[in-house]
Protein backbone atom coordinates (compact mmCIF):
# COMPACT_ATOMS: atom_id res chain seq x y z
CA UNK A 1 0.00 0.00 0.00
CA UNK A 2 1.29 3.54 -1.10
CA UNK A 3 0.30 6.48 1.30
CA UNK A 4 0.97 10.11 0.38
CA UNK A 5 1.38 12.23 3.48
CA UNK A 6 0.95 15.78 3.54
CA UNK A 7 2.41 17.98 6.43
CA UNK A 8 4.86 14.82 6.71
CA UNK A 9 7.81 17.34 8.14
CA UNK A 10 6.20 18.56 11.20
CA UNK A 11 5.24 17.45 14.42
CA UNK A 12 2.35 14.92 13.61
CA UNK A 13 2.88 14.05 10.09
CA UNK A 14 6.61 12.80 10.92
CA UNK A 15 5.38 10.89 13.53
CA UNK A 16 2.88 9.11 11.09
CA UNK A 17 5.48 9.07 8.34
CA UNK A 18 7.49 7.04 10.79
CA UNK A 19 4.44 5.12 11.72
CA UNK A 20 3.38 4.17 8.79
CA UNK A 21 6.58 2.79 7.79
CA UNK A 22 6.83 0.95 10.97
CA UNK A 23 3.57 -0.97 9.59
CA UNK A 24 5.39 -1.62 6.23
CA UNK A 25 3.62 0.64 3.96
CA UNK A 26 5.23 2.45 1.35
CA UNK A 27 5.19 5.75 1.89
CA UNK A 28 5.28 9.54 0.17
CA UNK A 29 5.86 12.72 2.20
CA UNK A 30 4.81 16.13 -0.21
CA UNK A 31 6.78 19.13 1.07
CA UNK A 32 6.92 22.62 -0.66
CA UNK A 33 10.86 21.99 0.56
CA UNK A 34 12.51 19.33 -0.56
CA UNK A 35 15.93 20.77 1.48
CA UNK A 36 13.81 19.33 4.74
CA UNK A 37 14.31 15.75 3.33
CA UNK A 38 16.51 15.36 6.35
CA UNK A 39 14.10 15.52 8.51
CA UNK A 40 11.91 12.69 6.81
CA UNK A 41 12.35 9.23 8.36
CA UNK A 42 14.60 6.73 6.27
CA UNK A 43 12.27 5.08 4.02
CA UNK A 44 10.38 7.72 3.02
CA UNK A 45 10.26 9.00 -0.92
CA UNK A 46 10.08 12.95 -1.02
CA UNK A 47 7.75 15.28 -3.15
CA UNK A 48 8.65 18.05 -4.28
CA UNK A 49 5.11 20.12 -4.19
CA UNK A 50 2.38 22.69 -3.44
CA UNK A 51 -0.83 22.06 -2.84
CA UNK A 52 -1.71 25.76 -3.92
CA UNK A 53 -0.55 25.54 -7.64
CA UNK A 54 -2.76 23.12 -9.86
CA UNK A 55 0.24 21.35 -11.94
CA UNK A 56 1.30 19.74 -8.25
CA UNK A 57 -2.66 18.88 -7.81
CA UNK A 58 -3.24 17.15 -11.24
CA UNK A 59 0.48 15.31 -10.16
CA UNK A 60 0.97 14.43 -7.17
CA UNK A 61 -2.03 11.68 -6.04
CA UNK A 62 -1.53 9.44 -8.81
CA UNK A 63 -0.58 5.97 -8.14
CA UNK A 64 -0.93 6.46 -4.30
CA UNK A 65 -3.69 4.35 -2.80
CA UNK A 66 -4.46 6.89 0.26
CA UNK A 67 -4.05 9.66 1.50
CA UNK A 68 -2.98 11.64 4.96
CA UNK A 69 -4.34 15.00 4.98
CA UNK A 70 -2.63 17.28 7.55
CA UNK A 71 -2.59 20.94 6.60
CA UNK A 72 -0.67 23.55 7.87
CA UNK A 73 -2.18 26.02 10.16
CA UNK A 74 -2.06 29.18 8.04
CA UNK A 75 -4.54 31.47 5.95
CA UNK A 76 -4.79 29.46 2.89
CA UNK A 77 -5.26 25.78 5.27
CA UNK A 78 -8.60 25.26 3.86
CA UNK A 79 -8.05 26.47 0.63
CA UNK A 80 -4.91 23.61 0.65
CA UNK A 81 -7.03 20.78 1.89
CA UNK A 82 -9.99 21.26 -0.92
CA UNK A 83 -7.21 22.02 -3.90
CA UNK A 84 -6.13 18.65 -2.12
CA UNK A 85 -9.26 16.63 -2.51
CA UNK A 86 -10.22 17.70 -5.62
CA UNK A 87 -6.98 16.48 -7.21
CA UNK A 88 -7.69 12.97 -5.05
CA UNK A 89 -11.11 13.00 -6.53
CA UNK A 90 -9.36 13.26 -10.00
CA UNK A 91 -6.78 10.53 -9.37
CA UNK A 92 -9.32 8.08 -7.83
CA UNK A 93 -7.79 7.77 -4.30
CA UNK A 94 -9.02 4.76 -2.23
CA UNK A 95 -8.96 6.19 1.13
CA UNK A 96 -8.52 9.51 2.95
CA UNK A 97 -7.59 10.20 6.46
CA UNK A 98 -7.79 13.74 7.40
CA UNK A 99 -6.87 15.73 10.35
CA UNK A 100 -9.48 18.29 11.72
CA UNK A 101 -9.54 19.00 15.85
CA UNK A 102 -11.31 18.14 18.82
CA UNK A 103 -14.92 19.46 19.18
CA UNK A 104 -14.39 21.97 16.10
CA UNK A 105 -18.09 22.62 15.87
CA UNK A 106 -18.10 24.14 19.46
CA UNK A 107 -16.52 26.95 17.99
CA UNK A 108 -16.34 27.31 14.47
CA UNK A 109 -15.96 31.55 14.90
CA UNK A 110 -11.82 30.56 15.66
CA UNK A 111 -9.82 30.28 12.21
CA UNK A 112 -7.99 27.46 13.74
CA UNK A 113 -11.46 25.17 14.17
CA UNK A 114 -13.89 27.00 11.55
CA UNK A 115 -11.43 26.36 8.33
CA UNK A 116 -11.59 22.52 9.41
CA UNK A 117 -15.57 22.37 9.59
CA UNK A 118 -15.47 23.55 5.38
CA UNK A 119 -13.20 20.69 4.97
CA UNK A 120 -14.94 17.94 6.88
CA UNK A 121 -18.23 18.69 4.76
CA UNK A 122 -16.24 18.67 1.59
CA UNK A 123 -14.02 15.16 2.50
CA UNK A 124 -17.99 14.14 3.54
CA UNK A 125 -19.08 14.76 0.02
CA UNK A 126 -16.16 14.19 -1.48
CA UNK A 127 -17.34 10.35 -2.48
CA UNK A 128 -13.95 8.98 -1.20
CA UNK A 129 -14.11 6.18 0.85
CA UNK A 130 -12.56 8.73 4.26
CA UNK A 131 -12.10 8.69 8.19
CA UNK A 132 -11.61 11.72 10.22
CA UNK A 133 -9.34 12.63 12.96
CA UNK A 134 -10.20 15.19 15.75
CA UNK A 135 -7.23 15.25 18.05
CA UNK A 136 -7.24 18.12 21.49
CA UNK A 137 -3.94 20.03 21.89
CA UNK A 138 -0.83 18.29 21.37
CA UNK A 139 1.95 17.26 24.33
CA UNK A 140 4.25 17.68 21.92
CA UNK A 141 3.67 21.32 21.42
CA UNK A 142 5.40 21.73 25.14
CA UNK A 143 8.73 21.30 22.79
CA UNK A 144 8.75 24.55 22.29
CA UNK A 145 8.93 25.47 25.69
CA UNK A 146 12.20 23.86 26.66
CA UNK A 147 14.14 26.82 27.35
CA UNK A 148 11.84 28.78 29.35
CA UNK A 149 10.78 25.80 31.58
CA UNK A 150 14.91 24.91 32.27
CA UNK A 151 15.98 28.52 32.31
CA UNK A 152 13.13 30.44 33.88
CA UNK A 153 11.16 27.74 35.38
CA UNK A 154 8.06 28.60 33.90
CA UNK A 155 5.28 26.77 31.91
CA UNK A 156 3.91 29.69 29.36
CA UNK A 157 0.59 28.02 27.86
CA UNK A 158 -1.64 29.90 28.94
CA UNK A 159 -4.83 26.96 29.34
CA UNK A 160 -6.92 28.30 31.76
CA UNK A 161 -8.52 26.25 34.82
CA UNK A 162 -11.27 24.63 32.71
CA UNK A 163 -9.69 21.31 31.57
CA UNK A 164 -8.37 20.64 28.25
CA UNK A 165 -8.00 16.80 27.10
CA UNK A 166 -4.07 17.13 25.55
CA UNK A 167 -3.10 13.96 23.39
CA UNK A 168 -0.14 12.72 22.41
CA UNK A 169 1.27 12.85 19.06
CA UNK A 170 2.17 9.12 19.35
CA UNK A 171 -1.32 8.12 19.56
CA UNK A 172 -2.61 10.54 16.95
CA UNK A 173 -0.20 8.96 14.81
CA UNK A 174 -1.67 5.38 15.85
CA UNK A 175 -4.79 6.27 14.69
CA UNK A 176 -3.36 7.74 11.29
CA UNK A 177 -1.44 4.49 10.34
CA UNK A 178 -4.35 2.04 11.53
CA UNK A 179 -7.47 4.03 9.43
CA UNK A 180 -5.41 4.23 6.40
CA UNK A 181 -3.82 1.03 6.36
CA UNK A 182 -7.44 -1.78 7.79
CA UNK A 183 -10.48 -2.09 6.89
CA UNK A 184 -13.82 -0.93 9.63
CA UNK A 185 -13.01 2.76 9.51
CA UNK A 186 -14.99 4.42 6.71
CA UNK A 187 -16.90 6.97 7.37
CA UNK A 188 -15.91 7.40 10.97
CA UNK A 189 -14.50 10.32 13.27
CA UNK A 190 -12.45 9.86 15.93
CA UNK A 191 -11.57 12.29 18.99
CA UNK A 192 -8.06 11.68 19.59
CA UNK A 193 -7.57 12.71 23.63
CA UNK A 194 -5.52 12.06 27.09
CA UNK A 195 -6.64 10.64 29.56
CA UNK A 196 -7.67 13.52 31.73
CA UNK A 197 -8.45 17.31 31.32
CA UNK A 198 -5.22 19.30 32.19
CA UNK A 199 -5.34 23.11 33.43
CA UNK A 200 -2.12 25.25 33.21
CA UNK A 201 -1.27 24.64 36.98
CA UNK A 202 -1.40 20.82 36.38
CA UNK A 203 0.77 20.86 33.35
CA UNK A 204 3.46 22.73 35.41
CA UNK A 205 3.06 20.42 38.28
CA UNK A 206 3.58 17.73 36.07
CA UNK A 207 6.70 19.60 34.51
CA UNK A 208 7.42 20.24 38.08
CA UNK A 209 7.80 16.64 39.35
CA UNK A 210 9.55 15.57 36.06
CA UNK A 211 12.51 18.17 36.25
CA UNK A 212 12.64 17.93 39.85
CA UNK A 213 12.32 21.37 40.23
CA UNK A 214 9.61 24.09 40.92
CA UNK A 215 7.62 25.24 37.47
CA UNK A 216 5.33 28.24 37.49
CA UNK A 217 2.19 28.25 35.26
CA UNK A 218 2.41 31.49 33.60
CA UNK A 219 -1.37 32.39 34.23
CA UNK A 220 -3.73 33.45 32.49
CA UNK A 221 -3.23 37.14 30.86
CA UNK A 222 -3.69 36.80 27.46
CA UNK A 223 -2.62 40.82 26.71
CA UNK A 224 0.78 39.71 27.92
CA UNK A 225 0.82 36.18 26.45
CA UNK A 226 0.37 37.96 23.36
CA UNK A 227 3.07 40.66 23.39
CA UNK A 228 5.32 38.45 24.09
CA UNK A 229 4.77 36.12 21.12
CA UNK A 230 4.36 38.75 18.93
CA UNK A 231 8.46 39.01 18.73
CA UNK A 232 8.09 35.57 17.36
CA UNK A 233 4.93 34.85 15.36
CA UNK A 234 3.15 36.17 12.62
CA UNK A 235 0.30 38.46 13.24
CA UNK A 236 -2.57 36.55 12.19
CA UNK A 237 -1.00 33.41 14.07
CA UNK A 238 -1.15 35.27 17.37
CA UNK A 239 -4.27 36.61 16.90
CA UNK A 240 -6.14 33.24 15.73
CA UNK A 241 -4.34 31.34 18.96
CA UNK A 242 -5.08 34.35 21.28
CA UNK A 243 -8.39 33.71 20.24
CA UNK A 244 -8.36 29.60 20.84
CA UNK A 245 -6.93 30.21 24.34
CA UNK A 246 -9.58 32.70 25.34
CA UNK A 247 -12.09 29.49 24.77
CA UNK A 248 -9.87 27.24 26.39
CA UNK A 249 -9.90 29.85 29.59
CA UNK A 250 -13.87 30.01 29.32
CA UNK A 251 -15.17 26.53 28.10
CA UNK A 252 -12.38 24.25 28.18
CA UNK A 253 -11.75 21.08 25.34
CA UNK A 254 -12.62 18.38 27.30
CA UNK A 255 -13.15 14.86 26.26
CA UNK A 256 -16.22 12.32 27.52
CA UNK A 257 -15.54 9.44 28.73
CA UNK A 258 -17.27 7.63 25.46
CA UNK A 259 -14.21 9.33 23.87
CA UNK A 260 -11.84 7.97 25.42
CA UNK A 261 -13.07 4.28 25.39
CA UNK A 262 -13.97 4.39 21.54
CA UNK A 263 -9.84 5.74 21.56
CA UNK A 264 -8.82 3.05 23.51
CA UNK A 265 -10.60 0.31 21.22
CA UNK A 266 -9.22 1.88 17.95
CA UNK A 267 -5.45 1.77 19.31
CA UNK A 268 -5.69 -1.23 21.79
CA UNK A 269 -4.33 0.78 24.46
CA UNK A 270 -5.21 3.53 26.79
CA UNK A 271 -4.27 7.01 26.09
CA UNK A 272 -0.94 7.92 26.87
CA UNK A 273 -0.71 10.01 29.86
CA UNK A 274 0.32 13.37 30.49
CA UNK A 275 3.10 12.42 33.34
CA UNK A 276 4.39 9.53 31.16
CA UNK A 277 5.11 12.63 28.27
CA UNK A 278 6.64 14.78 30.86
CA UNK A 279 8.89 11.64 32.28
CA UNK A 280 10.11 10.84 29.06
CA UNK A 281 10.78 14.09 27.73
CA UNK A 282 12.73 15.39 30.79
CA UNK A 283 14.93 12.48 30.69
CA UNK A 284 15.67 13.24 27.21
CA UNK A 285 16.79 16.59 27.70
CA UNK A 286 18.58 16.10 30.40
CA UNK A 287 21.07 13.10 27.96
């Protein structure tokens, strides 16, 4: 079996890439640059390609049998992921897996989630045999944080105290390889989650007890949060994530537990925890 990824150089679409392969399917990662080739596991064939220009369209999803749909956040995402299935419609793709988020109806106002709501109706319609994803926030985002939680001992998320069901890229990634590659999953979405609803103050506990040292949650002020990243993002990015974590403060993204044991029957194995991530990663950085 021959699976194109898209996204396959970041966070969640390496981690499938490498998944994937792990399951012995053949598989293609598009990237817009091919110079990130390092980056893609060994096994992997690289495409050169954009998803915004038609010639890479008509190309790119011939003789692949499915399809991993994972695009960028960014202001032309859903404008990507239907130039996408249109050129899978045209190459008669077998299967589609694409990534939305978690609960992205309960507020389809936020760029992040409302983009993805467009794009679940179209891969609905879309007459390919499909399965859709909805993971929560990602443990692996808390990469980023490294050097303020070992420097300044502070975790800079700014959550809220509502409860937000993180996941871990690893079982995302799970799910990816085992819709794609059996049978059972057409027509299905799946909320990808942890096992419980995290806060800021608990994700810096559990940063806390895996560094051995004290971590600070950074709290709550979103005016600040967002000068601050301003000296690193984009405009648009801040204001779109501003936006997500103002719901997250107010409403949370919590998962039921129906959720979770649907999960846990798809991947054969509870959710990963949150304390497990934080273990793991703090060994790592400390080698």
């Amino acid at each position: 079996m021959t699976v194109l990824v898209t996204g396959g150089t970041g966070t969640v679409g390496s981690q499938v890439v490498r998944t994937l392969l792990e399951r012995g399917a053949a598989v293609q990662v598009l990237t817009r640059n091919p110079e990130k080739s390092s980056s893609v596991a060994r096994g992997a064939t690289v495409v050169a390609g954009n998803l915004l220009e038609p010639p890479t369209v008509r190309r790119v999803f011939d003789a692949v049998d499915a399809v991993f749909l994972l695009n960028a956040v960014g202001p032309t995402e859903a404008h990507e992921a239907l130039m996408a299935i249109s050129g899978m419609r045209l190459a008669g793709v077998k299967r589609l897996v694409y990534l939305s988020v978690h609960r992205v109806d309960d507020a389809p106002w936020l760029p992040h989630f409302g983009g993805k709501i467009g794009v679940e109706a179209a891969v609905r319609k879309s007459g390919i045999p499909f399965t859709i994803l909805r993971p929560n926030n990602f443990y692996q985002n808390d990469y980023w944080f490294k050097d303020v939680l070992l420097q300044a001992g502070v975790y800079p998320q700014p959550l809220g105290s509502a409860g937000v069901s993180r996941v871990d890229v690893r079982d995302i990634a799970e799910a990816a390889a085992i819709t794609l590659t059996t049978s059972g999953h057409e027509g299905e979405s799946y909320d990808l989650v942890g096992p419980e609803a995290l806060t800021g103050e608990s994700c810096a506990a559990a940063w806390s007890r895996a560094l051995g040292k004290p971590i600070a949650y950074g709290g709550d002020d979103l005016d600040a949060w967002e000068r601050q990243q301003l000296q690193y993002l984009p405009d648009w990015m801040v204001f779109d994530f501003r936006l997500m974590y103002a719901h997250f403060q107010k409403e949370g993204l919590k998962a039921d537990a129906n959720a979770i044991a649907r999960q846990t029957r798809l991947l054969g194995h509870a959710p990963r925890a949150f304390d497990a991530f934080t273990s793991e990663t703090a060994a790592m950085w400390k080698q």
